[in-house]
Every structure is written in structure tokens, then in C-alpha cells.
PDB file of N, CA and C in Angstrom:
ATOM      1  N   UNK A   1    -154.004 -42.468 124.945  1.00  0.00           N
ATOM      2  CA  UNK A   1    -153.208 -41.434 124.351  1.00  0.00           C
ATOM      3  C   UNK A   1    -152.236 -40.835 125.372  1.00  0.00           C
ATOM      4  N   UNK A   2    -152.537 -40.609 126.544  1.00  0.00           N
ATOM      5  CA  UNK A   2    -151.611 -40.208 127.791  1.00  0.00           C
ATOM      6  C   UNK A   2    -150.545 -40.752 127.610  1.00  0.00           C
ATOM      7  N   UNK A   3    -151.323 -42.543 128.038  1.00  0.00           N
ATOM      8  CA  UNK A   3    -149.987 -43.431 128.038  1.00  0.00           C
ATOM      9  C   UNK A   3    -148.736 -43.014 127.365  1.00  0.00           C
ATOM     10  N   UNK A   4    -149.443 -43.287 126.210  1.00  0.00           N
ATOM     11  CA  UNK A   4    -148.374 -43.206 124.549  1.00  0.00           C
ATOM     12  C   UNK A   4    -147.768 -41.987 124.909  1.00  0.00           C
ATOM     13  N   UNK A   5    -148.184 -40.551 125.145  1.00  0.00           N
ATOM     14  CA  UNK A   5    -147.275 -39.846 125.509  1.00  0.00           C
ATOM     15  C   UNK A   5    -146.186 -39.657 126.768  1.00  0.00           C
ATOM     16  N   UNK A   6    -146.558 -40.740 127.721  1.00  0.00           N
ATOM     17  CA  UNK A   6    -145.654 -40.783 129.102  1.00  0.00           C
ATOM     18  C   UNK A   6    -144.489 -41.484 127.795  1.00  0.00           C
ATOM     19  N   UNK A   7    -145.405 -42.877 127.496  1.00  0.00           N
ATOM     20  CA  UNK A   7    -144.079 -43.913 126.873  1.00  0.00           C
ATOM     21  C   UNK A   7    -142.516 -42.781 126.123  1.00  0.00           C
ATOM     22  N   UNK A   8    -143.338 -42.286 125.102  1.00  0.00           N
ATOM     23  CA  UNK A   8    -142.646 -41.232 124.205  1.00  0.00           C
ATOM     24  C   UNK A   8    -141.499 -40.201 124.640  1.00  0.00           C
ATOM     25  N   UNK A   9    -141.953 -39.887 125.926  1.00  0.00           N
ATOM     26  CA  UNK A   9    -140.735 -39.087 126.988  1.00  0.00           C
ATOM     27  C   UNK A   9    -140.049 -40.279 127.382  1.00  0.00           C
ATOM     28  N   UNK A  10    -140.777 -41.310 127.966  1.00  0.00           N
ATOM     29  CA  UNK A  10    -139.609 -41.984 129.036  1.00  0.00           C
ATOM     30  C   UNK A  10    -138.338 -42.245 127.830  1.00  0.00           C
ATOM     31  N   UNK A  11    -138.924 -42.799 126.282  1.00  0.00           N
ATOM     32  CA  UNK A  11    -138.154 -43.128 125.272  1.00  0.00           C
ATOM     33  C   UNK A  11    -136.840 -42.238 125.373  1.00  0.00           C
ATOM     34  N   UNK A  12    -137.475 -40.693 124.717  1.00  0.00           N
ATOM     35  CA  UNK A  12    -136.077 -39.608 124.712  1.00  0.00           C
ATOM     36  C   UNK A  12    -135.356 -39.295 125.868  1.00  0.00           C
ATOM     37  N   UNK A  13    -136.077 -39.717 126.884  1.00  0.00           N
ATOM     38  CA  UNK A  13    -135.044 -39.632 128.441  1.00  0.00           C
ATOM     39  C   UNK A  13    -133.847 -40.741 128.775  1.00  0.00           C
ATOM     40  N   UNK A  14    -134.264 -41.883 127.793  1.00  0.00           N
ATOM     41  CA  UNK A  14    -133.592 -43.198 127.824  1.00  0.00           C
ATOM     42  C   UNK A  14    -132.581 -42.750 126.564  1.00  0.00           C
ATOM     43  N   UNK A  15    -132.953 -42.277 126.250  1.00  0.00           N
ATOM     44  CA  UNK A  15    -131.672 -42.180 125.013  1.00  0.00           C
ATOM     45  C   UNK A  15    -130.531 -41.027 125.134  1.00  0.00           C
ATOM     46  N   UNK A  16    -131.624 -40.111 125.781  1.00  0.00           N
ATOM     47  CA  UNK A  16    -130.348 -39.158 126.116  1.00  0.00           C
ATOM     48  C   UNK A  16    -129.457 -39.762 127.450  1.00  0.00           C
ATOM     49  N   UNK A  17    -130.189 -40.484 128.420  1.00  0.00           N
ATOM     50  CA  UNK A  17    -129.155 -40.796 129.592  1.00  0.00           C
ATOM     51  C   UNK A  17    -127.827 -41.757 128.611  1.00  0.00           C
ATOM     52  N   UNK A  18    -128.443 -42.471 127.784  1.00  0.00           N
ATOM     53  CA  UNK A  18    -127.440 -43.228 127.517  1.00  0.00           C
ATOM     54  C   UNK A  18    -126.222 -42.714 126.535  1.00  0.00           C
ATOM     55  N   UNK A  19    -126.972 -41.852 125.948  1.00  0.00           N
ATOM     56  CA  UNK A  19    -126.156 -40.872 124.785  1.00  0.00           C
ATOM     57  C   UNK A  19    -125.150 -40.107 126.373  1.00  0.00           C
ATOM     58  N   UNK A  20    -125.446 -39.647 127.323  1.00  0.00           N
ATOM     59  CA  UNK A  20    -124.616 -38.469 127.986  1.00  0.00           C
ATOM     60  C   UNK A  20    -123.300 -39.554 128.744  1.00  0.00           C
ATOM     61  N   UNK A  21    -123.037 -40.893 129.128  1.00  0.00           N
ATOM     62  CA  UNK A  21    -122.699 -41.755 129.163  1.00  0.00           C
ATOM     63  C   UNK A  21    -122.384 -42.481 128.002  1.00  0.00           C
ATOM     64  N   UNK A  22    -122.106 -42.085 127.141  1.00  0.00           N
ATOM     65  CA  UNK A  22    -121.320 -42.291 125.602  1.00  0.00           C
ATOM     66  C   UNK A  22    -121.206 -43.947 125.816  1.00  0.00           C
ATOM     67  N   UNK A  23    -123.303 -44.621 125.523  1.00  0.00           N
ATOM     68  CA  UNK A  23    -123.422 -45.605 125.235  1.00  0.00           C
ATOM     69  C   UNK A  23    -124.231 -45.862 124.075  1.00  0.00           C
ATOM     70  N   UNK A  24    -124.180 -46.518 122.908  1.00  0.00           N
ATOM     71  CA  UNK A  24    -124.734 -46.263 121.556  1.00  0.00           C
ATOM     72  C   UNK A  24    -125.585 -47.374 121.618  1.00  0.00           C
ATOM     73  N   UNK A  25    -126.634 -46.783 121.417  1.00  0.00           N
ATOM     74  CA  UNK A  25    -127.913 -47.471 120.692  1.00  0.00           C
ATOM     75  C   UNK A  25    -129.121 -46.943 120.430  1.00  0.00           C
ATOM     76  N   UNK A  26    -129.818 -47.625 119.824  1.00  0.00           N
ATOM     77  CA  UNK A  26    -130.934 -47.516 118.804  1.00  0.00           C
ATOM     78  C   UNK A  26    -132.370 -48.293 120.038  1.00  0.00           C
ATOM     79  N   UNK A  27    -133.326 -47.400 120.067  1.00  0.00           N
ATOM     80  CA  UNK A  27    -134.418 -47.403 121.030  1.00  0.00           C
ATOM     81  C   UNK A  27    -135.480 -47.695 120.479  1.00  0.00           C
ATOM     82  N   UNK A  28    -136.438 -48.267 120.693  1.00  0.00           N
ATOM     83  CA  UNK A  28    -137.650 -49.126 119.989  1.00  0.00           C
ATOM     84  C   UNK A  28    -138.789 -48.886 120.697  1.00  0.00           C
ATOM     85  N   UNK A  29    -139.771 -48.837 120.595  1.00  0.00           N
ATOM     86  CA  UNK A  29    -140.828 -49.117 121.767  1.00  0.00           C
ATOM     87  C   UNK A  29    -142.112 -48.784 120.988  1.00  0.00           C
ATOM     88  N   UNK A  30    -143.058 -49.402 121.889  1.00  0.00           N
ATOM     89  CA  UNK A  30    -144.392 -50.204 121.080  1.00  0.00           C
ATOM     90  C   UNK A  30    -145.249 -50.029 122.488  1.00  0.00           C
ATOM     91  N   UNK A  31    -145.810 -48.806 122.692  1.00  0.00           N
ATOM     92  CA  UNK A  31    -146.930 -48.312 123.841  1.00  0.00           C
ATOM     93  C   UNK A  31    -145.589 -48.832 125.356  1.00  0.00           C
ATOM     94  N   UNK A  32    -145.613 -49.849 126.015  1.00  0.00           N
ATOM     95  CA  UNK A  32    -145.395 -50.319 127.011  1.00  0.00           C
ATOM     96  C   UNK A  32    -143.877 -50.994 126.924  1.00  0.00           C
ATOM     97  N   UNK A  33    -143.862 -51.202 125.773  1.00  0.00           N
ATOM     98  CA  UNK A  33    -142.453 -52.239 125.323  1.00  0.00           C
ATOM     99  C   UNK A  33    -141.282 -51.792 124.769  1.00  0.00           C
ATOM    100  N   UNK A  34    -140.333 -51.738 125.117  1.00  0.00           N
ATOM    101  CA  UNK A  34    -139.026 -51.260 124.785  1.00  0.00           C
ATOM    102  C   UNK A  34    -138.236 -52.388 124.257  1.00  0.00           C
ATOM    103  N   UNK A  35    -137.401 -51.803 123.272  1.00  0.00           N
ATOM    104  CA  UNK A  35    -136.433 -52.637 122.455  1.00  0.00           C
ATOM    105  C   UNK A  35    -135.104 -52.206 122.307  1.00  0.00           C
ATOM    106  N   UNK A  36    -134.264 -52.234 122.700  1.00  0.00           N
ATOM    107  CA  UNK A  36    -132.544 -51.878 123.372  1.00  0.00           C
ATOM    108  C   UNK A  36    -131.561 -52.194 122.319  1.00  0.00           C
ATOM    109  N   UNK A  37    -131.767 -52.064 120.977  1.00  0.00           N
ATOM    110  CA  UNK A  37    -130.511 -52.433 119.783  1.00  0.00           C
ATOM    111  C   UNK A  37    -129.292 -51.962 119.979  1.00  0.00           C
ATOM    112  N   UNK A  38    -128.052 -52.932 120.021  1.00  0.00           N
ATOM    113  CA  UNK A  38    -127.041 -52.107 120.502  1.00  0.00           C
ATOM    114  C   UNK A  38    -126.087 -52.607 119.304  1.00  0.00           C
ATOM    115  N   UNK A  39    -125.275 -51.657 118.568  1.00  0.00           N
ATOM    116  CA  UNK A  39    -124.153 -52.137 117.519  1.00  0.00           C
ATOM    117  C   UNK A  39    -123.383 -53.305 117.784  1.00  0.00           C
ATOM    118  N   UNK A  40    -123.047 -54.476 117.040  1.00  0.00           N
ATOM    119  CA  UNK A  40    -122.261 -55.357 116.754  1.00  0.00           C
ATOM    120  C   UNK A  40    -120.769 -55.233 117.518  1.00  0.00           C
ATOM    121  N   UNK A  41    -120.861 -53.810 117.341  1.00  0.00           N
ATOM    122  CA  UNK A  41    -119.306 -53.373 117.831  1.00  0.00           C
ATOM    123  C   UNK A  41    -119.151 -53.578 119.269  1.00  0.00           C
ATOM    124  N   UNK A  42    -119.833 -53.438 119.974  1.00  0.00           N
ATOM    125  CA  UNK A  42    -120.031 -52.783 121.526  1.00  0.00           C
ATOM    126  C   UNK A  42    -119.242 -54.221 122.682  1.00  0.00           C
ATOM    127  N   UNK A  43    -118.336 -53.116 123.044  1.00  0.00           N
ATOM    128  CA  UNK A  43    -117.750 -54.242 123.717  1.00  0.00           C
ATOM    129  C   UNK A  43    -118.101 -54.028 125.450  1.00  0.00           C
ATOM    130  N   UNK A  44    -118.810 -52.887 125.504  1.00  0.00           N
ATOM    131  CA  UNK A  44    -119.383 -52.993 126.925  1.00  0.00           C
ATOM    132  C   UNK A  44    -120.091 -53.779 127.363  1.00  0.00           C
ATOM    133  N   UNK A  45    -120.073 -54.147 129.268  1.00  0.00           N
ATOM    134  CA  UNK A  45    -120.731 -54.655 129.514  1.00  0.00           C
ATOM    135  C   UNK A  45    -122.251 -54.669 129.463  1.00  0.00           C
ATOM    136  N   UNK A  46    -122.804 -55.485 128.750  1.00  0.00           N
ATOM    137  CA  UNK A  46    -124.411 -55.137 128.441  1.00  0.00           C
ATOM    138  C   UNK A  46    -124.875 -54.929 130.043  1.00  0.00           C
ATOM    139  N   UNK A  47    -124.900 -55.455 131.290  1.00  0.00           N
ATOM    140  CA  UNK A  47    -125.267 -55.033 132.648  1.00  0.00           C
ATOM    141  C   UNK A  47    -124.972 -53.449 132.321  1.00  0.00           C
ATOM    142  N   UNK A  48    -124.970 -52.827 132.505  1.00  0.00           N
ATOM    143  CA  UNK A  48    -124.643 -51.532 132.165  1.00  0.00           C
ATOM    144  C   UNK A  48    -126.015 -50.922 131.277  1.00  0.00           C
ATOM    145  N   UNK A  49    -126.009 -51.252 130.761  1.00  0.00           N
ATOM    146  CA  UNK A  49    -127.815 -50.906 129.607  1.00  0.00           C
ATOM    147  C   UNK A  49    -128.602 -51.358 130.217  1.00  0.00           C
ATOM    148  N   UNK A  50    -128.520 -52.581 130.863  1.00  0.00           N
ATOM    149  CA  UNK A  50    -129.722 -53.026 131.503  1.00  0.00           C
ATOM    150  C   UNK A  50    -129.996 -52.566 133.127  1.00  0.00           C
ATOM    151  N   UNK A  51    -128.793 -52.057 133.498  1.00  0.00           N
ATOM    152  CA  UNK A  51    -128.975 -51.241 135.051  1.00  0.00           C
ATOM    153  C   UNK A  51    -129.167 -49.701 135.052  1.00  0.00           C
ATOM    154  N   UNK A  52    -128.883 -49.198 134.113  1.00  0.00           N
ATOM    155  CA  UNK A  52    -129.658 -47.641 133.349  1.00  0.00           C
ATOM    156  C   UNK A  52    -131.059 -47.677 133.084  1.00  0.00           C
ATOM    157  N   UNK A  53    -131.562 -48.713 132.483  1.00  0.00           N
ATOM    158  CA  UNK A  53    -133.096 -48.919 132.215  1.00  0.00           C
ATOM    159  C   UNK A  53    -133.659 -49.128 133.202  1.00  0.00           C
ATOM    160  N   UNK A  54    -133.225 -50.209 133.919  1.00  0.00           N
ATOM    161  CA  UNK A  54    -133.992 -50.493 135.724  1.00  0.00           C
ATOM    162  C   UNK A  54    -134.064 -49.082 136.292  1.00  0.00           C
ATOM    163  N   UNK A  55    -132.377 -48.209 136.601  1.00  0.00           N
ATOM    164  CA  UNK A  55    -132.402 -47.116 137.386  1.00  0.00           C
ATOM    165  C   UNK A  55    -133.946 -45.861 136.784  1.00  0.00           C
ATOM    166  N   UNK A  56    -133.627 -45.930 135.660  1.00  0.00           N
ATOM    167  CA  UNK A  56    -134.481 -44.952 135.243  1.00  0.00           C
ATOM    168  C   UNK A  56    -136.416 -45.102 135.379  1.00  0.00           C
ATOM    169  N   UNK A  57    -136.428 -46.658 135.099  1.00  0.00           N
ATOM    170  CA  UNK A  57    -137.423 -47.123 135.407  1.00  0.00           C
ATOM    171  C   UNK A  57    -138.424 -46.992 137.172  1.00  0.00           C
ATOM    172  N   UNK A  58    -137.441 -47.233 137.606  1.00  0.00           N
ATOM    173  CA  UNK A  58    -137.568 -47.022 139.118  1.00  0.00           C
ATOM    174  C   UNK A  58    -137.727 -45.526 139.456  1.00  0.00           C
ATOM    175  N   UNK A  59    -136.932 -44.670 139.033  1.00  0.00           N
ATOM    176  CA  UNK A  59    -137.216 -42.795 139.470  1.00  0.00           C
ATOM    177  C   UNK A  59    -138.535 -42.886 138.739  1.00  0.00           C
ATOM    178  N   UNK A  60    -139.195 -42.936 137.744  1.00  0.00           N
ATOM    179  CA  UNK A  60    -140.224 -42.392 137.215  1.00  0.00           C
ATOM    180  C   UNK A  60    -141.546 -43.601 137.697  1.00  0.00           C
ATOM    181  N   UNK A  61    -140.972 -44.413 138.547  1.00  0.00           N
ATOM    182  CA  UNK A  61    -142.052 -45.588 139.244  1.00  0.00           C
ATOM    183  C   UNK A  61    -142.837 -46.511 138.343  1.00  0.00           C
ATOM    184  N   UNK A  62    -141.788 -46.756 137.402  1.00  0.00           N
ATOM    185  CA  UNK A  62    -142.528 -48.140 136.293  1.00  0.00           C
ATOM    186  C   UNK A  62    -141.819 -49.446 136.543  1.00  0.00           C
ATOM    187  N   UNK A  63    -142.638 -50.172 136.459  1.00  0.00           N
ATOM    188  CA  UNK A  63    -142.350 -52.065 136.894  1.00  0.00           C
ATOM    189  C   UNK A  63    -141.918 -52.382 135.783  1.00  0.00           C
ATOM    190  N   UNK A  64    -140.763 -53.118 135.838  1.00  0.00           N
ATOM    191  CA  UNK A  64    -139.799 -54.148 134.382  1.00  0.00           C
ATOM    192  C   UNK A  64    -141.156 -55.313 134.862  1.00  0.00           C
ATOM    193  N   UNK A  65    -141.440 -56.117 133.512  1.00  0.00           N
ATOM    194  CA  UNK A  65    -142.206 -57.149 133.924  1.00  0.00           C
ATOM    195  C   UNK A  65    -141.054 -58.361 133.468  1.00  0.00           C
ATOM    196  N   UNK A  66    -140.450 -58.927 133.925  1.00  0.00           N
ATOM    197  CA  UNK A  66    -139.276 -59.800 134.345  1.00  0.00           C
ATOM    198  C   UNK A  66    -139.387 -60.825 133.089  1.00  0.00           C
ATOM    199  N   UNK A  67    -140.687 -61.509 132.883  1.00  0.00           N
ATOM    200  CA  UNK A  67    -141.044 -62.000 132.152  1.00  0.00           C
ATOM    201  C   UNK A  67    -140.642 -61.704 130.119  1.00  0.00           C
ATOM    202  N   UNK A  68    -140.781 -60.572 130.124  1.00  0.00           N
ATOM    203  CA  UNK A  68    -140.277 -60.043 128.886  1.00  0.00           C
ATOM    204  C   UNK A  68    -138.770 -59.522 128.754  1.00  0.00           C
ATOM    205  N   UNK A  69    -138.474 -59.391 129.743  1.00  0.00           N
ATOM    206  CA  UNK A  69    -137.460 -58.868 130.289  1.00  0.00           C
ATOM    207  C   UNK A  69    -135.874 -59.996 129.168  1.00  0.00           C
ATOM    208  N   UNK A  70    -135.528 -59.647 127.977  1.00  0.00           N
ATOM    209  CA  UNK A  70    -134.249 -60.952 127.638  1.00  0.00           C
ATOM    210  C   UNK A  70    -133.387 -59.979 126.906  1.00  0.00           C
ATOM    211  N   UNK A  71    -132.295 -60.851 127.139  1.00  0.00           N
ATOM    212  CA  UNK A  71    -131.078 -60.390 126.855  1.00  0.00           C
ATOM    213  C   UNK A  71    -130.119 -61.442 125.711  1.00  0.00           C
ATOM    214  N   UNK A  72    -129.852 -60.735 124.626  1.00  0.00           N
ATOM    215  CA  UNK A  72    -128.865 -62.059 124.262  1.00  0.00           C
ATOM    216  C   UNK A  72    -129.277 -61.702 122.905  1.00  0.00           C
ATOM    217  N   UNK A  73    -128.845 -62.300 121.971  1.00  0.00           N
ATOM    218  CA  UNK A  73    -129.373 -62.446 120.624  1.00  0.00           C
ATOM    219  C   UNK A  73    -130.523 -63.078 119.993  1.00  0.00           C
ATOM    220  N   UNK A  74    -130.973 -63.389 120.707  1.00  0.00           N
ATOM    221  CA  UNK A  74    -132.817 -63.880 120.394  1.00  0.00           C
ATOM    222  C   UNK A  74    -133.412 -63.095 121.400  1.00  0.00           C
ATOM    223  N   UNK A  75    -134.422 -62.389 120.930  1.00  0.00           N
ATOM    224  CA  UNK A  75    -135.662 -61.455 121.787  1.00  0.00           C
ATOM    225  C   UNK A  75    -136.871 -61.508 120.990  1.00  0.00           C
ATOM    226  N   UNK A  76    -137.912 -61.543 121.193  1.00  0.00           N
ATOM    227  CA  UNK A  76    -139.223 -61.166 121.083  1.00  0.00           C
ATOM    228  C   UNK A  76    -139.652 -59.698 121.440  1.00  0.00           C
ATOM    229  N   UNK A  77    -139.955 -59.239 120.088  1.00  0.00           N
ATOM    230  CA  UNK A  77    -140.826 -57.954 120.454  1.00  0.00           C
ATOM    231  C   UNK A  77    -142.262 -57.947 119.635  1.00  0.00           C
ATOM    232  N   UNK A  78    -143.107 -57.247 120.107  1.00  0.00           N
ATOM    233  CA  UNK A  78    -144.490 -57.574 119.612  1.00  0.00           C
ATOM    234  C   UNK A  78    -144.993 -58.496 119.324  1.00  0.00           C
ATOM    235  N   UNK A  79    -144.307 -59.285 119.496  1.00  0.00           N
ATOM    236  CA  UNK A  79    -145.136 -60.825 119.185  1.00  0.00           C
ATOM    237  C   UNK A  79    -144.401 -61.428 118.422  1.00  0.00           C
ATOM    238  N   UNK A  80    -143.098 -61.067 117.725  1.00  0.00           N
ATOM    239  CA  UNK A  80    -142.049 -61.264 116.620  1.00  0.00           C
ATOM    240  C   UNK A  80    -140.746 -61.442 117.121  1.00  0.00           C
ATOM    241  N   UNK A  81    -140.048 -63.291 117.434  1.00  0.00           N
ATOM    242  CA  UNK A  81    -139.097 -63.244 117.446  1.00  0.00           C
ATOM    243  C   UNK A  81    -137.725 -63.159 116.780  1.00  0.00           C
ATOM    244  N   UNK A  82    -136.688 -62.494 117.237  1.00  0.00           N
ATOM    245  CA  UNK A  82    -135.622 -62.026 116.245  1.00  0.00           C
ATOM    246  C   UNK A  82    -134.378 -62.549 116.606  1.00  0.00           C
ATOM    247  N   UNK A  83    -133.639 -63.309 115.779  1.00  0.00           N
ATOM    248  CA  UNK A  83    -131.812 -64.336 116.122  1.00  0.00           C
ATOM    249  C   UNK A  83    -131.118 -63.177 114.857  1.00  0.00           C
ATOM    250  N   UNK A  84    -130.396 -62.331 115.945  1.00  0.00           N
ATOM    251  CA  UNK A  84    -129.702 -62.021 115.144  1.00  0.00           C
ATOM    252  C   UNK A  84    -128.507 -62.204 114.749  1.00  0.00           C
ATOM    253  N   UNK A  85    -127.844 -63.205 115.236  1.00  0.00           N
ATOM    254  CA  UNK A  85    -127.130 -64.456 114.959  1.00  0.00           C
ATOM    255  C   UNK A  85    -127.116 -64.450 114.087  1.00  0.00           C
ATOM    256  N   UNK A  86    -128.303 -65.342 113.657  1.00  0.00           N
ATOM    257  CA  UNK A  86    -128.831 -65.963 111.749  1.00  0.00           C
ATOM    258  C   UNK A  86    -129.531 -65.222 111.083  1.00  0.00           C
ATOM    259  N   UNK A  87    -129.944 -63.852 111.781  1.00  0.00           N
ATOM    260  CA  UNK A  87    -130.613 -62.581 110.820  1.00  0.00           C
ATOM    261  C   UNK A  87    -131.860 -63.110 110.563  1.00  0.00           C
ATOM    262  N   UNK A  88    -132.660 -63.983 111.200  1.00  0.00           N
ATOM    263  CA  UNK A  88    -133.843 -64.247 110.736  1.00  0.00           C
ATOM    264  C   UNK A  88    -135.119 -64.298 111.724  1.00  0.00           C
ATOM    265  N   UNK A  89    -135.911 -63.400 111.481  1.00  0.00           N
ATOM    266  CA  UNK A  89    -137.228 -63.337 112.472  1.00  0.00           C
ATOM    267  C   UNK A  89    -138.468 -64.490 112.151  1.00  0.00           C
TER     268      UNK A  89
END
């Protein structure tokens, strides 16, 4: 139950850094696991989302496990992979 409540802050701390840096997206997470949805529209560099999450990760002393760690239009979360390409999990 701790956990779940560290997870739950780090969540709204991740959304507001990215909200105060007028970067849009939609935040996911499942105890340990985070999910980074970013609009169709977004023409930023995705390095940018993913070096905010590291930075933030690192001040509050949590390990990315590299392994889960993907980028791109196919990801796995919970055990459920998603192409959103072809819209189909």
C-alpha cells in the first residue's frame, strides 16, 4: 500500500513537470509501471519525454528497468501488447 502511494505521487509529479513545460500527455501506471500516451499530433522530440522521466526518476532515486523501457508504436503494458499503428492489442 506505501508503494502504491509513492507510485501515485511520482504519477502527479510527472504530469505536472510535463504539463509546466507545455508537453501533452496522458499518464498510465500499474503499481511500478508507467505508460507515456502522447497525441497523434505531437511533433516534439519524443527524447524530451523520455529525458524528463529519467531526470525525475533519478531525483526521487528510482531505477528505469531498461528492459521494459520502449518507445515507438508497439509497447507492452501489463502483459498486453499495443500497435497503434493498426489499433490493435
Amino acid at each position: 500500500m506505501i508503494f502504491n502511494l509513492f507510485a501515485e505521487a511520482f504519477h502527479l509529479i510527472l504530469e505536472d513537470k510535463l504539463q509546466r513545460i507545455a508537453l501533452p500527455a496522458k499518464i498510465v501506471h500499474n503499481l511500478d509501471d508507467f505508460l507515456i500516451i502522447l497525441p497523434s499530433t505531437t511533433t516534439t522530440d519524443l527524447n524530451i519525454y523520455t529525458t524528463r522521466f529519467s531526470e525525475l526518476c533519478q531525483e526521487v532515486g528510482l531505477s528505469i528497468k531498461e528492459s521494459k523501457n520502449e518507445e515507438g508504436t508497439i509497447a507492452s503494458f501489463g502483459g498486453i501488447e499495443m500497435d497503434t499503428d493498426n489499433m490493435v492489442i
